[in-house]
C-alpha atoms as a PDB file:
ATOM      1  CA  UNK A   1      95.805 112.999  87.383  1.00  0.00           C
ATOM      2  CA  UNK A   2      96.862 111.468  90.899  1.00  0.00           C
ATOM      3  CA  UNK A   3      98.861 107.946  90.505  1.00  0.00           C
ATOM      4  CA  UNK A   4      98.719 106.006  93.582  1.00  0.00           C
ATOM      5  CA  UNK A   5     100.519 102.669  93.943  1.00  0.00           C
ATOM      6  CA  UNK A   6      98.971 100.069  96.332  1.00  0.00           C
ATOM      7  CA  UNK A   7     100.151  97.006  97.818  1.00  0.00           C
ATOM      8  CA  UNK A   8      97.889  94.345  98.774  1.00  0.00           C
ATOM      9  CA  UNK A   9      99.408  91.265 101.027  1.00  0.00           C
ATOM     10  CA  UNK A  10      98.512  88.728 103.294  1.00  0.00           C
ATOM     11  CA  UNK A  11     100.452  89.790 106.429  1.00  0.00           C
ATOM     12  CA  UNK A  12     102.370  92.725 106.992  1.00  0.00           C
ATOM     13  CA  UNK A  13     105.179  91.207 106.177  1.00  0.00           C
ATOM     14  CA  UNK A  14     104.180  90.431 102.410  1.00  0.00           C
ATOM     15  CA  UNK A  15     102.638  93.875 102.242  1.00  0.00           C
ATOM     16  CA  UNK A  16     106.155  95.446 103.529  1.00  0.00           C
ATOM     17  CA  UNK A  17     108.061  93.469 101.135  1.00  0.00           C
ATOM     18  CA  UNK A  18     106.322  94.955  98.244  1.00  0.00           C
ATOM     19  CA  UNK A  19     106.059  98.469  99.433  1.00  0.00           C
ATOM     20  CA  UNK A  20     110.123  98.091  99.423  1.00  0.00           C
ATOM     21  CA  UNK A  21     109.696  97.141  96.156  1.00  0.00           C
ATOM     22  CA  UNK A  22     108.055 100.013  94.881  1.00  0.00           C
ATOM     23  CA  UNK A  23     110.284 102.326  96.816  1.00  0.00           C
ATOM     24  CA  UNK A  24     113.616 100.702  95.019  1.00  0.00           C
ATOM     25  CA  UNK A  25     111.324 102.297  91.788  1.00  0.00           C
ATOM     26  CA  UNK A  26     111.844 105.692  93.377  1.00  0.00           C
ATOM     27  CA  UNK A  27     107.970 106.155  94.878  1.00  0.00           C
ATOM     28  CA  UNK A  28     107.630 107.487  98.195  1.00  0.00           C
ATOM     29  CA  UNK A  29     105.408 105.893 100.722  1.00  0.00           C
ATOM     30  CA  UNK A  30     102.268 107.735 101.673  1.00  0.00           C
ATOM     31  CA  UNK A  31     100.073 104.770 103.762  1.00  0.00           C
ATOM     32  CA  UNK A  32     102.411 101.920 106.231  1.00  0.00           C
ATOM     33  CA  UNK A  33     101.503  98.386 105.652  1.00  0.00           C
ATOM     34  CA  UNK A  34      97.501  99.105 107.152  1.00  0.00           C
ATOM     35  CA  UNK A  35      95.429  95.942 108.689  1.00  0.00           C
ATOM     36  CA  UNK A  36      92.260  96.373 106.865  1.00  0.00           C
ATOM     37  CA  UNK A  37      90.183  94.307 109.533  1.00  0.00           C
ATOM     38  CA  UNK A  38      89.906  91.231 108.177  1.00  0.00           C
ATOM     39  CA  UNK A  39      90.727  92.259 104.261  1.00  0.00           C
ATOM     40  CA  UNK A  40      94.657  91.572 104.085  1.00  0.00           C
ATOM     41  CA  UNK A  41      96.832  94.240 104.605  1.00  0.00           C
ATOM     42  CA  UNK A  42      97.470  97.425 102.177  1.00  0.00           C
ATOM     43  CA  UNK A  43     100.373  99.896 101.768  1.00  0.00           C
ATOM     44  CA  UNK A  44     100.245 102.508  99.609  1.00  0.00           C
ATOM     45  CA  UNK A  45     103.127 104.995  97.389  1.00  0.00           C
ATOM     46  CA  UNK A  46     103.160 107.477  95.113  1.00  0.00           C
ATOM     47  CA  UNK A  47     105.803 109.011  92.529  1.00  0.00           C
ATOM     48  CA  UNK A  48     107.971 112.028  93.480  1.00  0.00           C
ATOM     49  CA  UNK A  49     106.548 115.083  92.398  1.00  0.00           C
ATOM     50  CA  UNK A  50     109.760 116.990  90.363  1.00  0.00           C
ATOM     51  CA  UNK A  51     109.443 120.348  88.388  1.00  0.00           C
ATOM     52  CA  UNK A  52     110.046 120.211  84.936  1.00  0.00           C
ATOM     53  CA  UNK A  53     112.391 122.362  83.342  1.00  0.00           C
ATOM     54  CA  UNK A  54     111.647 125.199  82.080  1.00  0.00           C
ATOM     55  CA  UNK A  55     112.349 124.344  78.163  1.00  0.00           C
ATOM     56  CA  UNK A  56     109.581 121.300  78.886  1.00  0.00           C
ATOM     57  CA  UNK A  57     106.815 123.353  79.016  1.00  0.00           C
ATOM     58  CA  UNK A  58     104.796 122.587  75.974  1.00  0.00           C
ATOM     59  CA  UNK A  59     103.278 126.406  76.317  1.00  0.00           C
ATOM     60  CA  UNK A  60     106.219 128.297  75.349  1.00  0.00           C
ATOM     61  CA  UNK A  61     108.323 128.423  72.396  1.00  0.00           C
ATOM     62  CA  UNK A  62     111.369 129.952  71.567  1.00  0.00           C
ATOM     63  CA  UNK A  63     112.279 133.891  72.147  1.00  0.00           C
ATOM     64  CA  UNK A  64     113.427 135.530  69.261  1.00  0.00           C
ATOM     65  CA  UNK A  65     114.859 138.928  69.748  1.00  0.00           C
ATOM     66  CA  UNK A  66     114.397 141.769  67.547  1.00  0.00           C
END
């Protein structure tokens, strides 16, 4: 599943405010505050992607040797 995190403003300014908002939260910004022609303005960010250790992976268990 993709999360996206959108910002929806007035002017850019509004719509940049909040996209620093989410990026204090540790999102990364994939759309700029965008005009949308008469609909406000949008900006858009998504969480970074990290892999999980290895131990995490709810596949695997634990190795015993023999």
């Amino acid at each position: 599943m993709a999360l996206r995190f959108t910002v929806q403003g007035d002017d850019e300014a509004e719509t940049a405010a909040g996209l620093r908002l989410l990026l204090t939260l540790g999102l990364r910004k994939t759309l700029p505050p965008t005009d949308m022609i008469g609909n406000g303005w949008m900006a858009r960010a998504v969480p970074r992607m990290t892999k999980a250790p290895a131990e995490d992976d709810p596949g695997r268990g634990p190795v015993a040797s023999g």
